[in-house]
N, C-alpha and C. Protein backbone atom coordinates (compact mmCIF):
# COMPACT_ATOMS: atom_id res chain seq x y z
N UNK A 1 -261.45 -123.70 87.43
CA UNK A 1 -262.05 -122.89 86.38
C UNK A 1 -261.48 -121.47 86.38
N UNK A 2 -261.25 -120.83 87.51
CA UNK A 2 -260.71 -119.89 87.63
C UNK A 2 -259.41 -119.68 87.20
N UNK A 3 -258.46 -120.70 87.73
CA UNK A 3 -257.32 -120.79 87.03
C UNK A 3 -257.39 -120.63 85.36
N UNK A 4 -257.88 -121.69 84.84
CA UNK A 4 -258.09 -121.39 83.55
C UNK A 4 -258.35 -120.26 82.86
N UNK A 5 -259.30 -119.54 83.33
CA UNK A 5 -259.42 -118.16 82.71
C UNK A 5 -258.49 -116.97 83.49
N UNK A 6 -257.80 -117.57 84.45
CA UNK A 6 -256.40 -116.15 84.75
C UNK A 6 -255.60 -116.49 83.56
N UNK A 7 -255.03 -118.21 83.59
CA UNK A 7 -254.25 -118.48 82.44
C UNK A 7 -254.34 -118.10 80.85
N UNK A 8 -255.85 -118.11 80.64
CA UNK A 8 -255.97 -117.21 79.48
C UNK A 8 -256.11 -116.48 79.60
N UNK A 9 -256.58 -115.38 80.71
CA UNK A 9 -256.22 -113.70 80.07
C UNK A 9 -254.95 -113.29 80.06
N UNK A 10 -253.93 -114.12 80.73
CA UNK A 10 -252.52 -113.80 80.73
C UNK A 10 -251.93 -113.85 79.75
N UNK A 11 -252.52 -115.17 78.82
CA UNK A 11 -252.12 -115.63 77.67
C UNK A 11 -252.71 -114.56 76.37
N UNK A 12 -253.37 -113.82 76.94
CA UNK A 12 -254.53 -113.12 75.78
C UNK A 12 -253.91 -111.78 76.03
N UNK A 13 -252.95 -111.16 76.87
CA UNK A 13 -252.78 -110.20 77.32
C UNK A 13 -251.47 -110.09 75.91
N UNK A 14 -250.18 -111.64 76.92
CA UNK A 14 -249.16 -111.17 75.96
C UNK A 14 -249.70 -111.05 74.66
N UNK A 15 -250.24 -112.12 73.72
CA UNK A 15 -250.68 -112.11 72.66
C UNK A 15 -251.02 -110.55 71.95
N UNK A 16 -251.60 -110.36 72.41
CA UNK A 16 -251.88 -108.54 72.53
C UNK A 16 -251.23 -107.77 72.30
N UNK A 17 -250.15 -108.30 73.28
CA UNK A 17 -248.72 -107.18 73.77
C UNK A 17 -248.22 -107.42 72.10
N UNK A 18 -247.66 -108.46 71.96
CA UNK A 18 -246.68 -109.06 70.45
C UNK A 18 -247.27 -108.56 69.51
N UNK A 19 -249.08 -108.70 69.44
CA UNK A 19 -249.53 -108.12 68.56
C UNK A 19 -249.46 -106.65 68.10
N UNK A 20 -249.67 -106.21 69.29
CA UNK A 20 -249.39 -103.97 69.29
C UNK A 20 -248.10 -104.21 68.34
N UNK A 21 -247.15 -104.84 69.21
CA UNK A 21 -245.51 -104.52 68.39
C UNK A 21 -245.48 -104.63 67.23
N UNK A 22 -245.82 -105.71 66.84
CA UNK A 22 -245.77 -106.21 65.47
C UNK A 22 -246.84 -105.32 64.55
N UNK A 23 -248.17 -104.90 64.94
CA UNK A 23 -248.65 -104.38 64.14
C UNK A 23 -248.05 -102.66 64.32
N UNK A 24 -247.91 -102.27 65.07
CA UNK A 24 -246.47 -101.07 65.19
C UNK A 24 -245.40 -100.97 64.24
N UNK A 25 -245.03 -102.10 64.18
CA UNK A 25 -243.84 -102.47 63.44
C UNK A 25 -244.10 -102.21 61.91
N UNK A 26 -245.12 -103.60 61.41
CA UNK A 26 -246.15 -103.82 60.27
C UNK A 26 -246.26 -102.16 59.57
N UNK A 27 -247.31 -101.45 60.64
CA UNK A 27 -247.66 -99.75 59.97
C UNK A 27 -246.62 -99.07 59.33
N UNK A 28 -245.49 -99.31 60.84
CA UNK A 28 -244.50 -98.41 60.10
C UNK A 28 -243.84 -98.26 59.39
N UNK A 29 -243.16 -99.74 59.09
CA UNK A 29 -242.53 -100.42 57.69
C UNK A 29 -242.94 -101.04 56.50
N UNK A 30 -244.34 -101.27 56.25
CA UNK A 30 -245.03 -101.93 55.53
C UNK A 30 -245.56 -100.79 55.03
N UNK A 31 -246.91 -101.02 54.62
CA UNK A 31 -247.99 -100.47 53.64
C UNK A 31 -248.91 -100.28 54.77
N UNK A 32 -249.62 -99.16 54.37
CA UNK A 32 -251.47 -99.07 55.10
C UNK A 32 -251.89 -99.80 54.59
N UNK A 33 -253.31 -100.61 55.18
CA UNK A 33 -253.64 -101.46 54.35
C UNK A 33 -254.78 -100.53 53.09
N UNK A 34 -254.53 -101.28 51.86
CA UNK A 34 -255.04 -101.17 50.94
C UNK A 34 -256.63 -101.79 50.39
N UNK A 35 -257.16 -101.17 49.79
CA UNK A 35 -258.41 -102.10 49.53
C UNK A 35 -258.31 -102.99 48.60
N UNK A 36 -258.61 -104.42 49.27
CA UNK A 36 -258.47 -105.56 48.02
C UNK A 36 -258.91 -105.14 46.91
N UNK A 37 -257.92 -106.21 45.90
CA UNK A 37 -257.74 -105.97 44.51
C UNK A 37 -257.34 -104.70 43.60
N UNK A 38 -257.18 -103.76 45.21
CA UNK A 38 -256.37 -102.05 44.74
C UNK A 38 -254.75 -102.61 43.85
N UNK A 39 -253.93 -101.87 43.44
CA UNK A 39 -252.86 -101.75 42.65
C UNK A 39 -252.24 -101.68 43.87
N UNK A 40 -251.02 -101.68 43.99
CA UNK A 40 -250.00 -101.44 44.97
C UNK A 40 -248.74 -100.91 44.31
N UNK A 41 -248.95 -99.12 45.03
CA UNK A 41 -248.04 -98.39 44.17
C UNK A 41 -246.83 -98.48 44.98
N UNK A 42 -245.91 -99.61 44.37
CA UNK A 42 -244.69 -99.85 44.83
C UNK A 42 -243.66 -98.35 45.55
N UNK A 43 -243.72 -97.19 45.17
CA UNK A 43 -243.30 -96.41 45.64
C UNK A 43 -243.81 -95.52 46.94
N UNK A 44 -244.95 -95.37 46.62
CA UNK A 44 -245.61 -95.24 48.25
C UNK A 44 -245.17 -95.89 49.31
N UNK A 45 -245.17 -96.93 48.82
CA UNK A 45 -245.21 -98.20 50.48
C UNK A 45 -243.35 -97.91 50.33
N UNK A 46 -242.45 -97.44 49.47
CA UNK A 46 -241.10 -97.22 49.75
C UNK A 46 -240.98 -95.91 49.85
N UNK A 47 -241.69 -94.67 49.80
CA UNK A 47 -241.50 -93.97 50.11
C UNK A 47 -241.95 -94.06 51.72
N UNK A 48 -242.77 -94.18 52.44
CA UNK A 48 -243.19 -94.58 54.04
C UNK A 48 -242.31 -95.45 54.41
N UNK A 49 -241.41 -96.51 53.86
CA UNK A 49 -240.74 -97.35 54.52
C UNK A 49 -239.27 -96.40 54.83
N UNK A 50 -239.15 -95.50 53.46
CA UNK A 50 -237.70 -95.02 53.68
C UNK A 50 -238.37 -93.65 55.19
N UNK A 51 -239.13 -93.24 55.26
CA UNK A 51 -239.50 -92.42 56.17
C UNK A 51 -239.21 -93.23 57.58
N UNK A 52 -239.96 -94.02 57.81
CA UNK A 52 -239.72 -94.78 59.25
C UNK A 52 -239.11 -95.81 59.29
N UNK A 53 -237.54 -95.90 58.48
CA UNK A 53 -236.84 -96.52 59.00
C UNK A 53 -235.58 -95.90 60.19
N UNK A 54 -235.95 -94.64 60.41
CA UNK A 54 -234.75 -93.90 61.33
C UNK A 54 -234.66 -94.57 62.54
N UNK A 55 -235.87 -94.55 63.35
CA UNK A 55 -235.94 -95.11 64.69
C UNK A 55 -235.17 -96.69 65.06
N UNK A 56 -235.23 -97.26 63.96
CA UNK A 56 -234.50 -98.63 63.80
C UNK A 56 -233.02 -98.32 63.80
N UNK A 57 -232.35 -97.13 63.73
CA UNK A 57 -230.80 -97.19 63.76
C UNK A 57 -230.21 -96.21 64.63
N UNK A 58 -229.96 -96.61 65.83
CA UNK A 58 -228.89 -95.93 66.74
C UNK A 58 -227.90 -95.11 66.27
N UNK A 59 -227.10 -94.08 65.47
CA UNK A 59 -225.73 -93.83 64.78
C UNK A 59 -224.36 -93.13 66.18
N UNK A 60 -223.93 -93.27 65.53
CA UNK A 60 -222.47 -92.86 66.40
C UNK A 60 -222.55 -91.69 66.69
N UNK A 61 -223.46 -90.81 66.30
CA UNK A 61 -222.92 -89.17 66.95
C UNK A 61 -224.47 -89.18 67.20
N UNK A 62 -224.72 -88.13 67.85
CA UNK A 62 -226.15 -86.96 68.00
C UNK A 62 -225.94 -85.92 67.06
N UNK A 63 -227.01 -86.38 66.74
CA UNK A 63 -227.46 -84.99 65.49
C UNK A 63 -228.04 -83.90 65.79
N UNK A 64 -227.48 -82.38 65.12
CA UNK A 64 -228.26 -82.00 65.88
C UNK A 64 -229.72 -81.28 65.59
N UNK A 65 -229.97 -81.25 67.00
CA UNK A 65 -231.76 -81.75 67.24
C UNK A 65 -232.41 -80.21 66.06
N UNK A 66 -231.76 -79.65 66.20
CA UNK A 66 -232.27 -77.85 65.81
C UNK A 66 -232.45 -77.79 64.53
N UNK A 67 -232.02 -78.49 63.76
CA UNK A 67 -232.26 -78.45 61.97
C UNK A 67 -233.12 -80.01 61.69
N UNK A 68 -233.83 -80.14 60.46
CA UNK A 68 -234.56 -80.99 60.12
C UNK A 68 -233.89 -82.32 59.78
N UNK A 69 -234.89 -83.31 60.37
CA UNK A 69 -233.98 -84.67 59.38
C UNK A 69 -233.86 -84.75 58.13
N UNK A 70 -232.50 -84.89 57.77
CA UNK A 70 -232.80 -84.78 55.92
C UNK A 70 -232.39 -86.03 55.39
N UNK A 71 -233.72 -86.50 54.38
CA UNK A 71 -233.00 -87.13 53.72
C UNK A 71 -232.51 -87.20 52.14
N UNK A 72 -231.51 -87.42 51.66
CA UNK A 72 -230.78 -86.84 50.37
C UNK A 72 -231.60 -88.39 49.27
N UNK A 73 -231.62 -87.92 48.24
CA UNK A 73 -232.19 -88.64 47.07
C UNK A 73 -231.46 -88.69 46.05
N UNK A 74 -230.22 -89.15 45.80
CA UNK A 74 -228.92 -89.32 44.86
C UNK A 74 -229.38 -90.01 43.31
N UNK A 75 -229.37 -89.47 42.04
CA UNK A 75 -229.84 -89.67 41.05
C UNK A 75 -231.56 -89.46 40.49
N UNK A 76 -231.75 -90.47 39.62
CA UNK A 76 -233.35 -90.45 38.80
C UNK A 76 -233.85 -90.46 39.76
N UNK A 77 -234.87 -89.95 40.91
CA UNK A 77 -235.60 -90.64 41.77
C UNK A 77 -237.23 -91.34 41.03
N UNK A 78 -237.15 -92.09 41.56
CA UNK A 78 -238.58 -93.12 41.67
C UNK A 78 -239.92 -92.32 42.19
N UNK A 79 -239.78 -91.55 42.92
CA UNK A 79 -240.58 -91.35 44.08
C UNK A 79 -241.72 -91.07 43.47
N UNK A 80 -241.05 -89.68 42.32
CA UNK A 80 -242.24 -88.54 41.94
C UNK A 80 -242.49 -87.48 43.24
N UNK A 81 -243.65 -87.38 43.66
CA UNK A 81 -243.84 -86.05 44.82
C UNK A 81 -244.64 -87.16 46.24
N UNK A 82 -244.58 -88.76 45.63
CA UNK A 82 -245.05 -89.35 46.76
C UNK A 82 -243.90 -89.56 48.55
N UNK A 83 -243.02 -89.28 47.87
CA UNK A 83 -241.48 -89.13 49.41
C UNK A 83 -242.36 -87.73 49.75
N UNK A 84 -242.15 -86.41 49.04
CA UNK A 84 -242.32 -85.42 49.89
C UNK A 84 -243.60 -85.22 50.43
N UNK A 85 -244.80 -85.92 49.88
CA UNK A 85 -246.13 -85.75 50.84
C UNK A 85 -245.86 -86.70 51.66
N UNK A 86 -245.68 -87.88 51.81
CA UNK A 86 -245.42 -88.64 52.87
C UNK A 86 -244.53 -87.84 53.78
N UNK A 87 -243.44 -87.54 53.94
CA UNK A 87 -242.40 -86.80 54.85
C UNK A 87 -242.80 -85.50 55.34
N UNK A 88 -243.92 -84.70 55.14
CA UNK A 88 -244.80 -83.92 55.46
C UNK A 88 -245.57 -84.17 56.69
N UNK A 89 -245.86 -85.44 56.41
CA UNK A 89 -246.83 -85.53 57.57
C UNK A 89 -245.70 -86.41 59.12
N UNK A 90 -244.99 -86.32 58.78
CA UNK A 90 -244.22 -86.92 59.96
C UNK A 90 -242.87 -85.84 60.53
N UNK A 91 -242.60 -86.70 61.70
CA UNK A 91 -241.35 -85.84 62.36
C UNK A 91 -240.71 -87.59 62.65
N UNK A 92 -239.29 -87.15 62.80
CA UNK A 92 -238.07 -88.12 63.25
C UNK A 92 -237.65 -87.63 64.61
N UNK A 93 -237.71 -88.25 65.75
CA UNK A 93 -237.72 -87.67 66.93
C UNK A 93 -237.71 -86.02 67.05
N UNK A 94 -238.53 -85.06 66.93
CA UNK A 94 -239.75 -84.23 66.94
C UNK A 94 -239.03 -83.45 66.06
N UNK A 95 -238.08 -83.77 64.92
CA UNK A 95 -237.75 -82.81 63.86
C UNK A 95 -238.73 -83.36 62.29
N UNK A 96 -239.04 -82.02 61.80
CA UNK A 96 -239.76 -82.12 60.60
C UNK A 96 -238.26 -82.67 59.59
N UNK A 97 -239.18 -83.48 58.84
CA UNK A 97 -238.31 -84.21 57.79
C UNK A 97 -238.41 -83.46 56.57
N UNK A 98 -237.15 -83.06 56.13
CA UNK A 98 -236.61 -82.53 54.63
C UNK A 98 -236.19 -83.36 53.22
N UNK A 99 -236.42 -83.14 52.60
CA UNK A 99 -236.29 -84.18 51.43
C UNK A 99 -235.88 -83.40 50.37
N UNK A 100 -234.56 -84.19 49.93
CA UNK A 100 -233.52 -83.04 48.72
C UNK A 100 -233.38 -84.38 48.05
N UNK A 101 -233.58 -83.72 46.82
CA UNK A 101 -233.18 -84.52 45.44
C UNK A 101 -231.78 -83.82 44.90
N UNK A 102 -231.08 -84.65 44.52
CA UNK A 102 -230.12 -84.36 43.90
C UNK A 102 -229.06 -85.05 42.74
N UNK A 103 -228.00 -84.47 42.18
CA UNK A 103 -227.55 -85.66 40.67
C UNK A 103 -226.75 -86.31 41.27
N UNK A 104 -225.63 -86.32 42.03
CA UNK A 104 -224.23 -86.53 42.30
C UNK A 104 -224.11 -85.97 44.18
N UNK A 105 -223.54 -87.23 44.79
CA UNK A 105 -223.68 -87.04 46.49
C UNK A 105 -222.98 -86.00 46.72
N UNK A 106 -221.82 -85.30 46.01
CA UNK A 106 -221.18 -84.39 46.10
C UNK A 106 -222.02 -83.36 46.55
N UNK A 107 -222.95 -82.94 46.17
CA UNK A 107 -223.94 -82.09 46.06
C UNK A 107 -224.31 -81.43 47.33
N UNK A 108 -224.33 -82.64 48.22
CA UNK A 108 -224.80 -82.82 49.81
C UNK A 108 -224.16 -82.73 50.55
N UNK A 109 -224.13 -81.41 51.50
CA UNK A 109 -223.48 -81.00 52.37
C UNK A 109 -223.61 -81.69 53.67
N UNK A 110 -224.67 -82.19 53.86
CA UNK A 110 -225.27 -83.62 55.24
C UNK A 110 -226.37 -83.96 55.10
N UNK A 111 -226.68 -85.07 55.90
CA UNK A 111 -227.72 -85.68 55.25
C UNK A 111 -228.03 -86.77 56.82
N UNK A 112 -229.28 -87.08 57.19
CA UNK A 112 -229.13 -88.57 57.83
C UNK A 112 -229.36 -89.55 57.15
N UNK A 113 -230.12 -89.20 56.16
CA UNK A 113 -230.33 -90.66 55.28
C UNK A 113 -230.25 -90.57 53.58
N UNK A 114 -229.37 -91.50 53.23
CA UNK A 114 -228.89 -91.81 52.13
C UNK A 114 -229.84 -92.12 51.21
N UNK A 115 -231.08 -92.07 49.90
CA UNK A 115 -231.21 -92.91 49.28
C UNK A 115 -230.59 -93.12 47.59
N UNK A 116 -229.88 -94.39 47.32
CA UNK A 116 -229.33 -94.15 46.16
C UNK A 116 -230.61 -95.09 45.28
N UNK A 117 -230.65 -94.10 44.14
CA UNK A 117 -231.62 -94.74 43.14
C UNK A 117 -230.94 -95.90 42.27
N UNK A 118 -231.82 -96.36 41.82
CA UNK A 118 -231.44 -97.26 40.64
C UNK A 118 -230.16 -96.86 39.57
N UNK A 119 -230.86 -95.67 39.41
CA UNK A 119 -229.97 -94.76 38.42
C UNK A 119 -228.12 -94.79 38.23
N UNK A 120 -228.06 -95.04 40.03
CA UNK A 120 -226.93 -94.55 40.59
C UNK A 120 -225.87 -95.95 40.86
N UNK A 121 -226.36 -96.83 39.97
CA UNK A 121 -225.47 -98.40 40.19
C UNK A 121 -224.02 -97.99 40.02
N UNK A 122 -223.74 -97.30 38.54
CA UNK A 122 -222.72 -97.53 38.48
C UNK A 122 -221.93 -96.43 39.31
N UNK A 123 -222.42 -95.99 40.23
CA UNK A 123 -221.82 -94.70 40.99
C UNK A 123 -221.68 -95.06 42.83
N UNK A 124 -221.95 -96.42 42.60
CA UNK A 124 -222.68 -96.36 44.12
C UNK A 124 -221.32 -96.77 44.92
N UNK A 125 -219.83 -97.12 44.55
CA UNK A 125 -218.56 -97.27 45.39
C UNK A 125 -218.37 -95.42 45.50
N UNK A 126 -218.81 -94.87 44.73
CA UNK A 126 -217.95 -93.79 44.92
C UNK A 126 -218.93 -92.90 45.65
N UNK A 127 -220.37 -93.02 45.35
CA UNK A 127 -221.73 -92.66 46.58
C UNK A 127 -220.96 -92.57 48.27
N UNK A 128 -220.90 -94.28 48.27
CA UNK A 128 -220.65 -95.01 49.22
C UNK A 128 -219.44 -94.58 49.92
N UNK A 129 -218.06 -94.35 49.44
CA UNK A 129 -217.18 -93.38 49.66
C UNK A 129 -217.43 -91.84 50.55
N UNK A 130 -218.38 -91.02 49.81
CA UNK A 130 -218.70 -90.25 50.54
C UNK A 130 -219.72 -90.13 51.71
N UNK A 131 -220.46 -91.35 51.85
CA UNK A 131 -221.01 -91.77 52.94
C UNK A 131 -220.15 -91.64 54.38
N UNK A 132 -219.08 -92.66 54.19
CA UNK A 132 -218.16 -93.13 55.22
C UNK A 132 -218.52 -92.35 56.16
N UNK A 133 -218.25 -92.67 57.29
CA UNK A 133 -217.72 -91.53 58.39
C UNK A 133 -218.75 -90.42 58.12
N UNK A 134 -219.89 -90.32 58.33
CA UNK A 134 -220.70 -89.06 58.10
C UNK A 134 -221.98 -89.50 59.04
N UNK A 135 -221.92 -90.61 59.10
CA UNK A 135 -223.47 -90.94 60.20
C UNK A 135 -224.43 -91.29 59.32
N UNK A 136 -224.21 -91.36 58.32
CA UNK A 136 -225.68 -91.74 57.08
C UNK A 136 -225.95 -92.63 57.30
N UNK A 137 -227.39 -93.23 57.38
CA UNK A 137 -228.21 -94.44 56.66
C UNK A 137 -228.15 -94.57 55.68
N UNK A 138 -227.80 -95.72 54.66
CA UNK A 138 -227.58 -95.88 52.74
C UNK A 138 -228.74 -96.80 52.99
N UNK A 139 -229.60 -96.29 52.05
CA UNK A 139 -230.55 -96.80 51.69
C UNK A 139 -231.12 -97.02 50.22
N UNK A 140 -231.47 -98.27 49.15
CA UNK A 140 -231.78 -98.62 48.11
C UNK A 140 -233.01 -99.40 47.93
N UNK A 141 -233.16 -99.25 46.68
CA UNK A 141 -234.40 -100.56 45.87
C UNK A 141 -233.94 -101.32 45.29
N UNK A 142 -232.20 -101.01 44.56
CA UNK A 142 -231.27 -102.31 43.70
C UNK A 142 -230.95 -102.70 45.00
N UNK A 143 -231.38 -104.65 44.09
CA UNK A 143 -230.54 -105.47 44.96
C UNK A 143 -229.51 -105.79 44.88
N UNK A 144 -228.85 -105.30 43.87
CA UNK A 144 -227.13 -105.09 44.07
C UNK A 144 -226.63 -104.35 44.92
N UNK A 145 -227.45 -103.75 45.13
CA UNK A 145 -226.65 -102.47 46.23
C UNK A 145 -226.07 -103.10 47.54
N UNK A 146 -227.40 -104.05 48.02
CA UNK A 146 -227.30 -104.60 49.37
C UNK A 146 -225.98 -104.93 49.42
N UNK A 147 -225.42 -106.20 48.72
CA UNK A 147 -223.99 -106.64 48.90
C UNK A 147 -223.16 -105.56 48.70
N UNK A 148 -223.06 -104.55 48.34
CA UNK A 148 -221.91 -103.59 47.58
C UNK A 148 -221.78 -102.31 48.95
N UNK A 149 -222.89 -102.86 50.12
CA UNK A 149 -222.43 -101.92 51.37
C UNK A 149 -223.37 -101.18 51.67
N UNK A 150 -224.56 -100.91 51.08
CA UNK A 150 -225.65 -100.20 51.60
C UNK A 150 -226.56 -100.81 52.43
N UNK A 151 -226.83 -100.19 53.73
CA UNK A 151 -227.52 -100.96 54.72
C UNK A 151 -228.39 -101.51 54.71
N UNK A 152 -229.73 -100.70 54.20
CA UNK A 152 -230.84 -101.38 53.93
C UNK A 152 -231.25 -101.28 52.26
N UNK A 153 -231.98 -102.44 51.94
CA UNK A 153 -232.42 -102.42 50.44
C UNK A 153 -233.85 -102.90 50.40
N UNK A 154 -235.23 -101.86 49.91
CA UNK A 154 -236.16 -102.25 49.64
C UNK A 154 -236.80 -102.60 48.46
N UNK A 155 -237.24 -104.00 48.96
CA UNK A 155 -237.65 -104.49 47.56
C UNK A 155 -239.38 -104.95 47.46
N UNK A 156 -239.94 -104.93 46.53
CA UNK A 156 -240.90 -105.26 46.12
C UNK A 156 -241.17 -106.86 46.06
N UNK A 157 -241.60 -107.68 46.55
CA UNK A 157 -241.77 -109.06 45.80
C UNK A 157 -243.36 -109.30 46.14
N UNK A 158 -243.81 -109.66 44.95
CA UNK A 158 -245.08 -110.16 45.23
C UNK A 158 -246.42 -108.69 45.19
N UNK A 159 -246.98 -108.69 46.46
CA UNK A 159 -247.27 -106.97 46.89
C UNK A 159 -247.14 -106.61 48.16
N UNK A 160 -245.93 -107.82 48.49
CA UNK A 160 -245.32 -107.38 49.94
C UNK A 160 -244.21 -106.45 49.61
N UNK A 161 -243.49 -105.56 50.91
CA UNK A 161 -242.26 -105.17 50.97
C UNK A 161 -241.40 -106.12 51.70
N UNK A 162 -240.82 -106.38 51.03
CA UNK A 162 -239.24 -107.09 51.99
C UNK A 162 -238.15 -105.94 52.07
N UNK A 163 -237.79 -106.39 53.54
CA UNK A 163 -236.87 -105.21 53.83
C UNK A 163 -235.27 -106.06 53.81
N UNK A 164 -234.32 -105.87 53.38
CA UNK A 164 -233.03 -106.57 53.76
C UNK A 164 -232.30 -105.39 54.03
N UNK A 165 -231.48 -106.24 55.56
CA UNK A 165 -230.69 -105.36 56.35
C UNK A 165 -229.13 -105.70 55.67
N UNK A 166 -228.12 -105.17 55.87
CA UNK A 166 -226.44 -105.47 55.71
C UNK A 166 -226.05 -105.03 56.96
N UNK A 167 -226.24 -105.82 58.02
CA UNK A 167 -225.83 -105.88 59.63
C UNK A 167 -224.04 -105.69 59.79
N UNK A 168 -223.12 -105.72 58.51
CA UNK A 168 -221.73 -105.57 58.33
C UNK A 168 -221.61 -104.05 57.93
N UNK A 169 -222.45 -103.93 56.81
CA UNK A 169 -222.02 -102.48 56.43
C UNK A 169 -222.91 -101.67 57.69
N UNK A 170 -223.63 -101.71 58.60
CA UNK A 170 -224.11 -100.35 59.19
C UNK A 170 -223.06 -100.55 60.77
N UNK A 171 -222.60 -101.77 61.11
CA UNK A 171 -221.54 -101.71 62.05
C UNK A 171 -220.23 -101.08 61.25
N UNK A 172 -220.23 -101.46 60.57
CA UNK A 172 -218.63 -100.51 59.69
C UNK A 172 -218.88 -99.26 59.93
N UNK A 173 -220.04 -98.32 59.76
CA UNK A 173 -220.15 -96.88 60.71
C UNK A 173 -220.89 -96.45 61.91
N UNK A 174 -220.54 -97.58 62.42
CA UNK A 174 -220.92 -97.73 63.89
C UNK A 174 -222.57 -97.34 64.51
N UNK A 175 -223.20 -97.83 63.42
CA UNK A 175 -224.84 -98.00 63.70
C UNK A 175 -224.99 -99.11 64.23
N UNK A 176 -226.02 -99.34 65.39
CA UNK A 176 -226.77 -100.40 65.80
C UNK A 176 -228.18 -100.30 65.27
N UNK A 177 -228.19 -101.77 64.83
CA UNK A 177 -229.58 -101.95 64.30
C UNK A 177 -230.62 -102.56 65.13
N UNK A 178 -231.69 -101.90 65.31
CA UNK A 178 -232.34 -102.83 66.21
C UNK A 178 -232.90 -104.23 65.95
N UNK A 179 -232.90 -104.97 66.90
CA UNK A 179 -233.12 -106.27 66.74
C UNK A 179 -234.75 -106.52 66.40
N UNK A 180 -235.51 -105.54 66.30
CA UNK A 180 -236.92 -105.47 66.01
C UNK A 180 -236.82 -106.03 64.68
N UNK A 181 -236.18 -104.96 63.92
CA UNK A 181 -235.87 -104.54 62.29
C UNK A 181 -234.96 -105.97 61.87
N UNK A 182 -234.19 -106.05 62.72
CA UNK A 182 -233.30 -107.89 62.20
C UNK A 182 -233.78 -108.88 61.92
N UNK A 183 -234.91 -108.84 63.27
CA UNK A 183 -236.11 -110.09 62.89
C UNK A 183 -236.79 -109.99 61.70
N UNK A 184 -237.69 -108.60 61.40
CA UNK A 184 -238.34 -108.54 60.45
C UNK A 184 -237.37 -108.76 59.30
N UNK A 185 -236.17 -108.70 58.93
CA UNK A 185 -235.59 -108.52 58.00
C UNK A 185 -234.82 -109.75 57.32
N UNK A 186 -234.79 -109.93 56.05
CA UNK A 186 -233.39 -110.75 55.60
C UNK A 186 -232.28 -109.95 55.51
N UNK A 187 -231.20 -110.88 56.25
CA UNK A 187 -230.14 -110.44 56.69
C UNK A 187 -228.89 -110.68 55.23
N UNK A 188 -227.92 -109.88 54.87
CA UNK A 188 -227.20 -110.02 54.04
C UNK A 188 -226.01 -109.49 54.53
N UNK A 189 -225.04 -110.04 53.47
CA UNK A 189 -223.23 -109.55 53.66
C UNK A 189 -222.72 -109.09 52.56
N UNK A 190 -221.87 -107.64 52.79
CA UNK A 190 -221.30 -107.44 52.08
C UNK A 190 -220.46 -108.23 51.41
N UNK A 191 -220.46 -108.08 50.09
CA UNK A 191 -219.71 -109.27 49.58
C UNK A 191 -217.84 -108.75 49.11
N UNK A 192 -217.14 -109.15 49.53
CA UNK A 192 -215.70 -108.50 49.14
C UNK A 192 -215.35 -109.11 47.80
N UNK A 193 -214.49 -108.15 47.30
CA UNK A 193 -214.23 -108.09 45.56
C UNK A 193 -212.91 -109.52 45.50
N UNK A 194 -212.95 -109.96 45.06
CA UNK A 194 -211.46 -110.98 44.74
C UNK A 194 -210.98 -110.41 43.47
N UNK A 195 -209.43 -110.25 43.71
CA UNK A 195 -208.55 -109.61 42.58
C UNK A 195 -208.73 -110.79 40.97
């Protein structure tokens, strides 16, 4: 009898453990929960997702720690003023987060995180161009984007968020993605152009 109940609190422990993670995970990438039959303002739950997706990507250099995390907003944005109250209340390893809107990436002198709007389809090879080699996260809501090289793309289906990763384009600038974020994620490939 005893056995039995070590075996289940052991069993009740991990359960626990997976659960913290996952609901860790859930908070930070998902939605708060909402009150049934509420609306689900698709941009909220992507404005919080584009906020805490940093911790999920290792990049090739150290940034440095003394200026704010910024992230750049390339074209129409979606957001409205729901990105900058959300990014208010948080820090990215203990830097306050900055949030710049702007028309054209040119604009942006650095940035850690990329988001290109809808707006910005037909702009997004030459976005993407100035990405290269800079340490950015590219981040979208078109699902064209995903194949065309931007790492992550959030989408709406249903009144879930699905997150899809491009595990090709964020090794092409030498980001590791964590395998937390892989699981949770559908995985996609850049797709190459044929002449």
């Amino acid at each position: 009898m005893i056995d039995s109940a070590g075996t289940f609190l052991v069993a009740a422990r991990r359960t626990l453990r997976g659960l913290r993670l996952g609901l860790a995970a859930c908070a930070g990438l998902f939605l708060a929960a909402q009150p049934p039959g509420s609306p689900v303002d698709e941009y909220v739950i992507k404005a919080r997702a584009l906020v805490e997706l940093s911790p999920y990507f290792k990049g090739p250099e150290t940034r440095d720690t003394g200026r704010p995390y910024l992230i750049a907003v390339v074209g129409r944005s979606p957001f409205g003023s729901k990105l900058d109250a959300y990014a208010r209340t948080r820090t990215v390893q203990g830097r306050r987060i900055e949030v710049r809107y702007v028309v054209r990436a040119s604009e942006i002198q650095s940035c850690d995180l990329l988001f290109l709007c809808r707006s910005e389809r037909r702009n997004a090879g030459e976005i993407l161009d100035w990405a290269k080699g800079k340490g950015v996260v590219t981040v979208s809501d078109d699902e064209d984007l995903i194949t065309r090289g931007v790492m992550v793309d959030l989408l709406i289906e249903g009144d879930r968020l699905k997150i899809y990763v491009n595990p090709q384009a964020a090794a092409v600038e030498k980001f590791a993605v964590s395998s937390q974020l892989l699981r949770m994620a559908k995985l996609v490939e850049t797709r190459t152009s044929t002449p």
